[in-house]
Protein backbone atom coordinates (compact mmCIF):
# COMPACT_ATOMS: atom_id res chain seq x y z
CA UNK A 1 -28.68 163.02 -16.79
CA UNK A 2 -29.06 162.73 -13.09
CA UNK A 3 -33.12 162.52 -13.56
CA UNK A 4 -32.17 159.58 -15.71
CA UNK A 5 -29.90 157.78 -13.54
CA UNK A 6 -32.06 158.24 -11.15
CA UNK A 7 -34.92 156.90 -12.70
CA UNK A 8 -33.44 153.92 -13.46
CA UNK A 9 -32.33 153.20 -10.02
CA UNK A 10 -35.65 153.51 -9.09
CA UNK A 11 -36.49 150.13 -11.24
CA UNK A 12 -36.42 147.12 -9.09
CA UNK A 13 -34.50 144.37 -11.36
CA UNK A 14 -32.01 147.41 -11.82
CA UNK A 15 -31.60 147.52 -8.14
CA UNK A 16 -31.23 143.40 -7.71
CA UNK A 17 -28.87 143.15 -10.55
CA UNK A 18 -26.59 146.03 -8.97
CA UNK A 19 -26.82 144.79 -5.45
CA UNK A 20 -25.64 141.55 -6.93
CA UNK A 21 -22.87 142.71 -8.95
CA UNK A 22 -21.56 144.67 -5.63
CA UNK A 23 -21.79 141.62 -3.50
CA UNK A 24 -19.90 139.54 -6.14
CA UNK A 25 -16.81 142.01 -6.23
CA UNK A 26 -16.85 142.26 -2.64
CA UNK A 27 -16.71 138.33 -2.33
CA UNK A 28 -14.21 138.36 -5.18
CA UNK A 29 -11.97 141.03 -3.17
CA UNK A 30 -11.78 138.87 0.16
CA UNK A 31 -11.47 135.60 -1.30
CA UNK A 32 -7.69 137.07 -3.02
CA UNK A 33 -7.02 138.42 0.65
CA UNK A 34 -8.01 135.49 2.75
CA UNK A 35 -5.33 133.07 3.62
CA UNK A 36 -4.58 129.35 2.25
CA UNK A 37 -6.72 127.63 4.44
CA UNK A 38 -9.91 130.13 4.22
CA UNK A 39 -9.84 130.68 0.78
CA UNK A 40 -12.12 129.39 -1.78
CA UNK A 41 -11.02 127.17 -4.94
CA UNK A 42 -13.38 128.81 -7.91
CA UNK A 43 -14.98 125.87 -10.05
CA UNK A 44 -12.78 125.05 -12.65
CA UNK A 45 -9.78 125.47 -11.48
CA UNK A 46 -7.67 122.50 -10.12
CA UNK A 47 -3.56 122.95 -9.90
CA UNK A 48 -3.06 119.66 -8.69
CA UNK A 49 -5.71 117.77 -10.47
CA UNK A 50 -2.71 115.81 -12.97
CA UNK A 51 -0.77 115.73 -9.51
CA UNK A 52 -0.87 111.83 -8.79
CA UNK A 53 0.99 110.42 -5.62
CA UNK A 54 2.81 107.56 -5.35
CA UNK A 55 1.59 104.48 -4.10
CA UNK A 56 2.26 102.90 -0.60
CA UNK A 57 1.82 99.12 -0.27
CA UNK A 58 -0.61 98.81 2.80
CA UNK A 59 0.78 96.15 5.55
CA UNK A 60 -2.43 93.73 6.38
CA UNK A 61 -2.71 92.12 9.43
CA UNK A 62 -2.74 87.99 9.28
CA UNK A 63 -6.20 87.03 10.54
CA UNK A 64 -6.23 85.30 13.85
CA UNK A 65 -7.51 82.34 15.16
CA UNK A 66 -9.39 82.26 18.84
CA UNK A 67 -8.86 78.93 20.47
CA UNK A 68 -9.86 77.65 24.17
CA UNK A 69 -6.44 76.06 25.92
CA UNK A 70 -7.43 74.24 28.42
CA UNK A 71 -5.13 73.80 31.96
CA UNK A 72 -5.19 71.18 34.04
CA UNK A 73 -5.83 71.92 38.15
CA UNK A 74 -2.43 70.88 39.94
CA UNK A 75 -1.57 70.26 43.85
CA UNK A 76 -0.01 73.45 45.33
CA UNK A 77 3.59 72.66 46.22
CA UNK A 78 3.11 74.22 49.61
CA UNK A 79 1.57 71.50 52.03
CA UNK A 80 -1.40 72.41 53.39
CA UNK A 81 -2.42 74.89 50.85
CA UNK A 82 -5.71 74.72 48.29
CA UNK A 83 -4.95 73.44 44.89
CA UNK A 84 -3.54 76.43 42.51
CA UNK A 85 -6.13 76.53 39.85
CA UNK A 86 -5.38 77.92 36.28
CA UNK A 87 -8.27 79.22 34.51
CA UNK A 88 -9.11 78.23 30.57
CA UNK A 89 -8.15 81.37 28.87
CA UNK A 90 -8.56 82.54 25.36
CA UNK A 91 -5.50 83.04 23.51
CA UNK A 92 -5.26 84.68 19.98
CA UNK A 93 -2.25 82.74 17.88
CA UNK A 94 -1.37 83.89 14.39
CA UNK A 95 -2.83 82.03 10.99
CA UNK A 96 -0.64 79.20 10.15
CA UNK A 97 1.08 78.58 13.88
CA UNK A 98 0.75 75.44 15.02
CA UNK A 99 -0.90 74.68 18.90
CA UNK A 100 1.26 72.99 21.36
CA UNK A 101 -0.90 71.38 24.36
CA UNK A 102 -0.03 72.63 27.65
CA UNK A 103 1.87 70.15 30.02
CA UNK A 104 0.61 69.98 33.73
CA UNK A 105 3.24 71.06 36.38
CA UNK A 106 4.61 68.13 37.89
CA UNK A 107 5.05 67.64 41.51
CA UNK A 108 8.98 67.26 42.73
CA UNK A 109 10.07 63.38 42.54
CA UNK A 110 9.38 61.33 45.85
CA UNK A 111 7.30 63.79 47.02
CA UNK A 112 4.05 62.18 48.41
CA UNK A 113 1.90 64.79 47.27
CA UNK A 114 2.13 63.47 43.50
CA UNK A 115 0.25 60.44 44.69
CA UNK A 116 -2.05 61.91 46.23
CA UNK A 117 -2.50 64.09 43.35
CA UNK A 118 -2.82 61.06 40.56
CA UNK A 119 -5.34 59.10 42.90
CA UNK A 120 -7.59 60.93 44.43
CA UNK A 121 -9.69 59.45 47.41
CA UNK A 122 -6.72 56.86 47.34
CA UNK A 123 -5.40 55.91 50.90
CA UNK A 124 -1.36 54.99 50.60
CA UNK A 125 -0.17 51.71 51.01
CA UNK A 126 0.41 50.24 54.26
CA UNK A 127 3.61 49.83 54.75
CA UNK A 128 4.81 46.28 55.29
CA UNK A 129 4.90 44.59 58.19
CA UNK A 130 7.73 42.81 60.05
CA UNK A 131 7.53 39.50 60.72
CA UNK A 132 6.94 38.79 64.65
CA UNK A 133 9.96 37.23 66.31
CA UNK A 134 8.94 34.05 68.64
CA UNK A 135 9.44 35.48 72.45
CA UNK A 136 11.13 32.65 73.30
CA UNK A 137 14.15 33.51 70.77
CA UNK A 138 16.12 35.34 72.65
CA UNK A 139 16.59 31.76 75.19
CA UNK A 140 19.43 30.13 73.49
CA UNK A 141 21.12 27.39 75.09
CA UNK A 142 24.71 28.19 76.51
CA UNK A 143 26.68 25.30 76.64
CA UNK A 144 29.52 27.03 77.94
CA UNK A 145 27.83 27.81 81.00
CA UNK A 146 25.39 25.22 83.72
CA UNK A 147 22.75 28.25 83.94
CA UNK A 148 21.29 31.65 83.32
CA UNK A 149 19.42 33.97 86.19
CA UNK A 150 15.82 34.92 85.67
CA UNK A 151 13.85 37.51 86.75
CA UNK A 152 10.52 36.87 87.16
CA UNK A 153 8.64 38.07 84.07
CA UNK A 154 11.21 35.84 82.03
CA UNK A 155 10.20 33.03 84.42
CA UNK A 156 6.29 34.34 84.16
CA UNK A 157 7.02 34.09 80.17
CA UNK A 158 8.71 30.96 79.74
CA UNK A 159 5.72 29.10 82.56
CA UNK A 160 2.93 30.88 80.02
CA UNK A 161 4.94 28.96 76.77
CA UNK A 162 5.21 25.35 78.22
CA UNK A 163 8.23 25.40 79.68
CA UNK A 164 9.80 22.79 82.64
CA UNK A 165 9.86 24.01 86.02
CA UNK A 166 12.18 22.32 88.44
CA UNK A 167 11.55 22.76 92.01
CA UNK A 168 14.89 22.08 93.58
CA UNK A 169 13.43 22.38 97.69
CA UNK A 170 12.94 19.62 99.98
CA UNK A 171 9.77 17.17 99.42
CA UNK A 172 7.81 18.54 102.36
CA UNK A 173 8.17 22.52 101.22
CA UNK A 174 7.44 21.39 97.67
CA UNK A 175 4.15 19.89 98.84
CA UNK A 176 3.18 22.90 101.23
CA UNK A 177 3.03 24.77 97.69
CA UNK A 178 4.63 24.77 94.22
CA UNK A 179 4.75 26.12 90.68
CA UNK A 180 1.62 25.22 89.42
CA UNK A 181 3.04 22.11 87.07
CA UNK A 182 6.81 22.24 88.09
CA UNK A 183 8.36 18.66 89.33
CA UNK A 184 9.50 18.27 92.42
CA UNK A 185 13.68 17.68 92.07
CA UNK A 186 14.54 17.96 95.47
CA UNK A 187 18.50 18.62 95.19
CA UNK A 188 19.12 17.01 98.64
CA UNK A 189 17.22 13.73 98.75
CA UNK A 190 18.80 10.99 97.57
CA UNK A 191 16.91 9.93 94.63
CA UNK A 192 18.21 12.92 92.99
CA UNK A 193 20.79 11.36 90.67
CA UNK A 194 17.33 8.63 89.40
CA UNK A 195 15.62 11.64 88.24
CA UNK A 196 18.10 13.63 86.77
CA UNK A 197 19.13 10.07 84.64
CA UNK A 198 14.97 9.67 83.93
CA UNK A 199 14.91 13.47 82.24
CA UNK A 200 17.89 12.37 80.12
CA UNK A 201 16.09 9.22 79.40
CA UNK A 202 12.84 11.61 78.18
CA UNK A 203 14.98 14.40 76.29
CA UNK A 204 17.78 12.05 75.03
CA UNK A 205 17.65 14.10 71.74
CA UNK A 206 19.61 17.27 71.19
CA UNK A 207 16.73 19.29 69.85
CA UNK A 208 14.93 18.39 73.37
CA UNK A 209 18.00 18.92 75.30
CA UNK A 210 17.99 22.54 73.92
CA UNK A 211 14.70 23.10 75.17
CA UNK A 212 14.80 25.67 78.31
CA UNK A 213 14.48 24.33 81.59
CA UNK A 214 13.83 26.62 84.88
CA UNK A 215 14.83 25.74 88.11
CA UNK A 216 13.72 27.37 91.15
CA UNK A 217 14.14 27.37 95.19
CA UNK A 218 13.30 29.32 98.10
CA UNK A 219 14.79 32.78 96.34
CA UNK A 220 17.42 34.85 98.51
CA UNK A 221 20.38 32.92 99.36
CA UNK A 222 19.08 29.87 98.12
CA UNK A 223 21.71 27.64 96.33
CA UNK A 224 19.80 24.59 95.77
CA UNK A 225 18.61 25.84 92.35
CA UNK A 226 22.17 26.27 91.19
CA UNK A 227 23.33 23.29 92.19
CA UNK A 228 20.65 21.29 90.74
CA UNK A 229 21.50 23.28 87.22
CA UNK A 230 25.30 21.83 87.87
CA UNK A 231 23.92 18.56 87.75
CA UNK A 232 21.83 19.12 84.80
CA UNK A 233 24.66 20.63 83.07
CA UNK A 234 26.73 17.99 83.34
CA UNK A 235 24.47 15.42 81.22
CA UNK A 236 24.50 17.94 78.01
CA UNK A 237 21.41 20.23 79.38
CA UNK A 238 22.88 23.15 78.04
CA UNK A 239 19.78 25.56 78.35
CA UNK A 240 18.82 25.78 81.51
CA UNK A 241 17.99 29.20 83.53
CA UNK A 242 17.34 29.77 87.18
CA UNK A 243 14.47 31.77 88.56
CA UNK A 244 16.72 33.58 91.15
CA UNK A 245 13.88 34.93 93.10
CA UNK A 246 12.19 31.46 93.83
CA UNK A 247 9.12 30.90 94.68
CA UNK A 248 8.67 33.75 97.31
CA UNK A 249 8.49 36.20 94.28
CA UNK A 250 5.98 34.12 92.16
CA UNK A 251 3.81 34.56 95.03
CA UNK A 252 4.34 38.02 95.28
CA UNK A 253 3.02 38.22 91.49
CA UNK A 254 0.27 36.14 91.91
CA UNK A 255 1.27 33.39 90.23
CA UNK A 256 -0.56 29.82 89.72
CA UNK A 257 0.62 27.76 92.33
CA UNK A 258 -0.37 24.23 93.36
CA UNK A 259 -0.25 22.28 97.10
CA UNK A 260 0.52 18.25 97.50
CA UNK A 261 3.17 15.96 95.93
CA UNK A 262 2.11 16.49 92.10
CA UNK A 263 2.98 18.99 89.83
């Protein structure tokens, strides 16, 4: 029996068909002992093959849109600083949203940035200018008074606009040097009352009357020029100023002057 068995082991195919049959069993043993996550499902058998789930509804995203939003460049509201300059972005809006434009910051009201801003290379208005006032405004006539002291640059002034110089000294000083174009009204000579009448006679109107008249002497304690503007005052000259310096003081500031009996 033994020779027998032994012979047959002997026969190759035998030996395959055993080795195979050994292997099989030993795969069968430690596929039963291996756990649930090792372990082998043999064809044909499927325990949860009628097994069907349930079905979850699937939340799709609404497709977006990519759109360019432009944003305007605005002045920074610190003076003296660069613009503040706001990129074009890319912004991702649902389907079906609408797009709202993007409104520029606006500058604060009255401030003059804004202007600046809206026109560039724009230079601001000028502001407007005043009206200049006539120097000789400010010389109204007083008629509650015979006269007004002068200082010099008034009398300079009023000489420079036209108006008549009286030279109330003697005949003989007036001729040794005068106010270049003042009249000789010498308030001690007795023709003195002829020419004061003759002046009315030329300014007889009330708009000439108001004119200004100055009336000057030798300065210091000189009263000749005051009493002269008495005299004027009392025939409705009611403008009429004297240079209270005199004529020392227009020399002094190098005034036009003029020698002999004319004016």
């Amino acid at each position: 029996m033994s020779g027998v068995l032994g012979m047959n082991i002997r026969n190759p195919f035998l030996q395959a068909a055993v080795m195979v049959a050994i292997a099989l069993l030993i795969a069968l043993i430690a596929n039963g002992v291996a756990s649930r996550q090792r372990k082998l499902v043999l064809p044909g058998y499927y325990p949860n093959a009628l097994r069907v789930p349930p079905r979850v509804p699937v939340k799709v995203p609404p497709p977006v849109s990519t759109e360019a939003v432009p944003v305007e460049t605005e002045q920074s509201p610190a003076p003296g600083q660069p613009p503040v300059e706001i990129l074009t972005s890319t912004i991702e809006r649902p389907a079906g949203e609408t797009t709202t434009s993007v409104a520029p910051i606006a500058a604060p009201q009255g401030d003059p940035r804004q202007s600046a801003a809206t026109a560039p290379g724009t230079s601001p208005p000028a502001p407007a200018q005043q009206p200049q006032q006539d120097p000789l405004a400010r010389f109204k006539p007083t008629p509650d008074r015979p006269s007004v002291d002068i200082s010099g640059a008034d009398a300079a002034l009023l000489h420079a606009r036209g108006a008549l110089f009286l030279d109330a000294r003697r005949t003989s000083v007036y001729e040794e040097g005068h106010i270049a174009g003042a009249r000789n009204f010498s308030v001690w000579e007795s023709d003195i009352d002829d020419k004061v009448n003759r002046l009315y006679g030329e300014r007889s109107d009330p708009e000439q009357q108001d004119l200004p008249i100055v009336i000057y002497c030798s300065g210091g304690d000189c009263e000749d020029s005051h009493m002269l503007a008495q005299k004027l005052w009392g025939i409705q000259f009611n403008n009429v100023y004297v240079y209270k310096d005199g004529y020392p003081d227009w020399q002094r500031r190098n005034g036009a002057v003029r020698k002999g009996g004319q004016p």
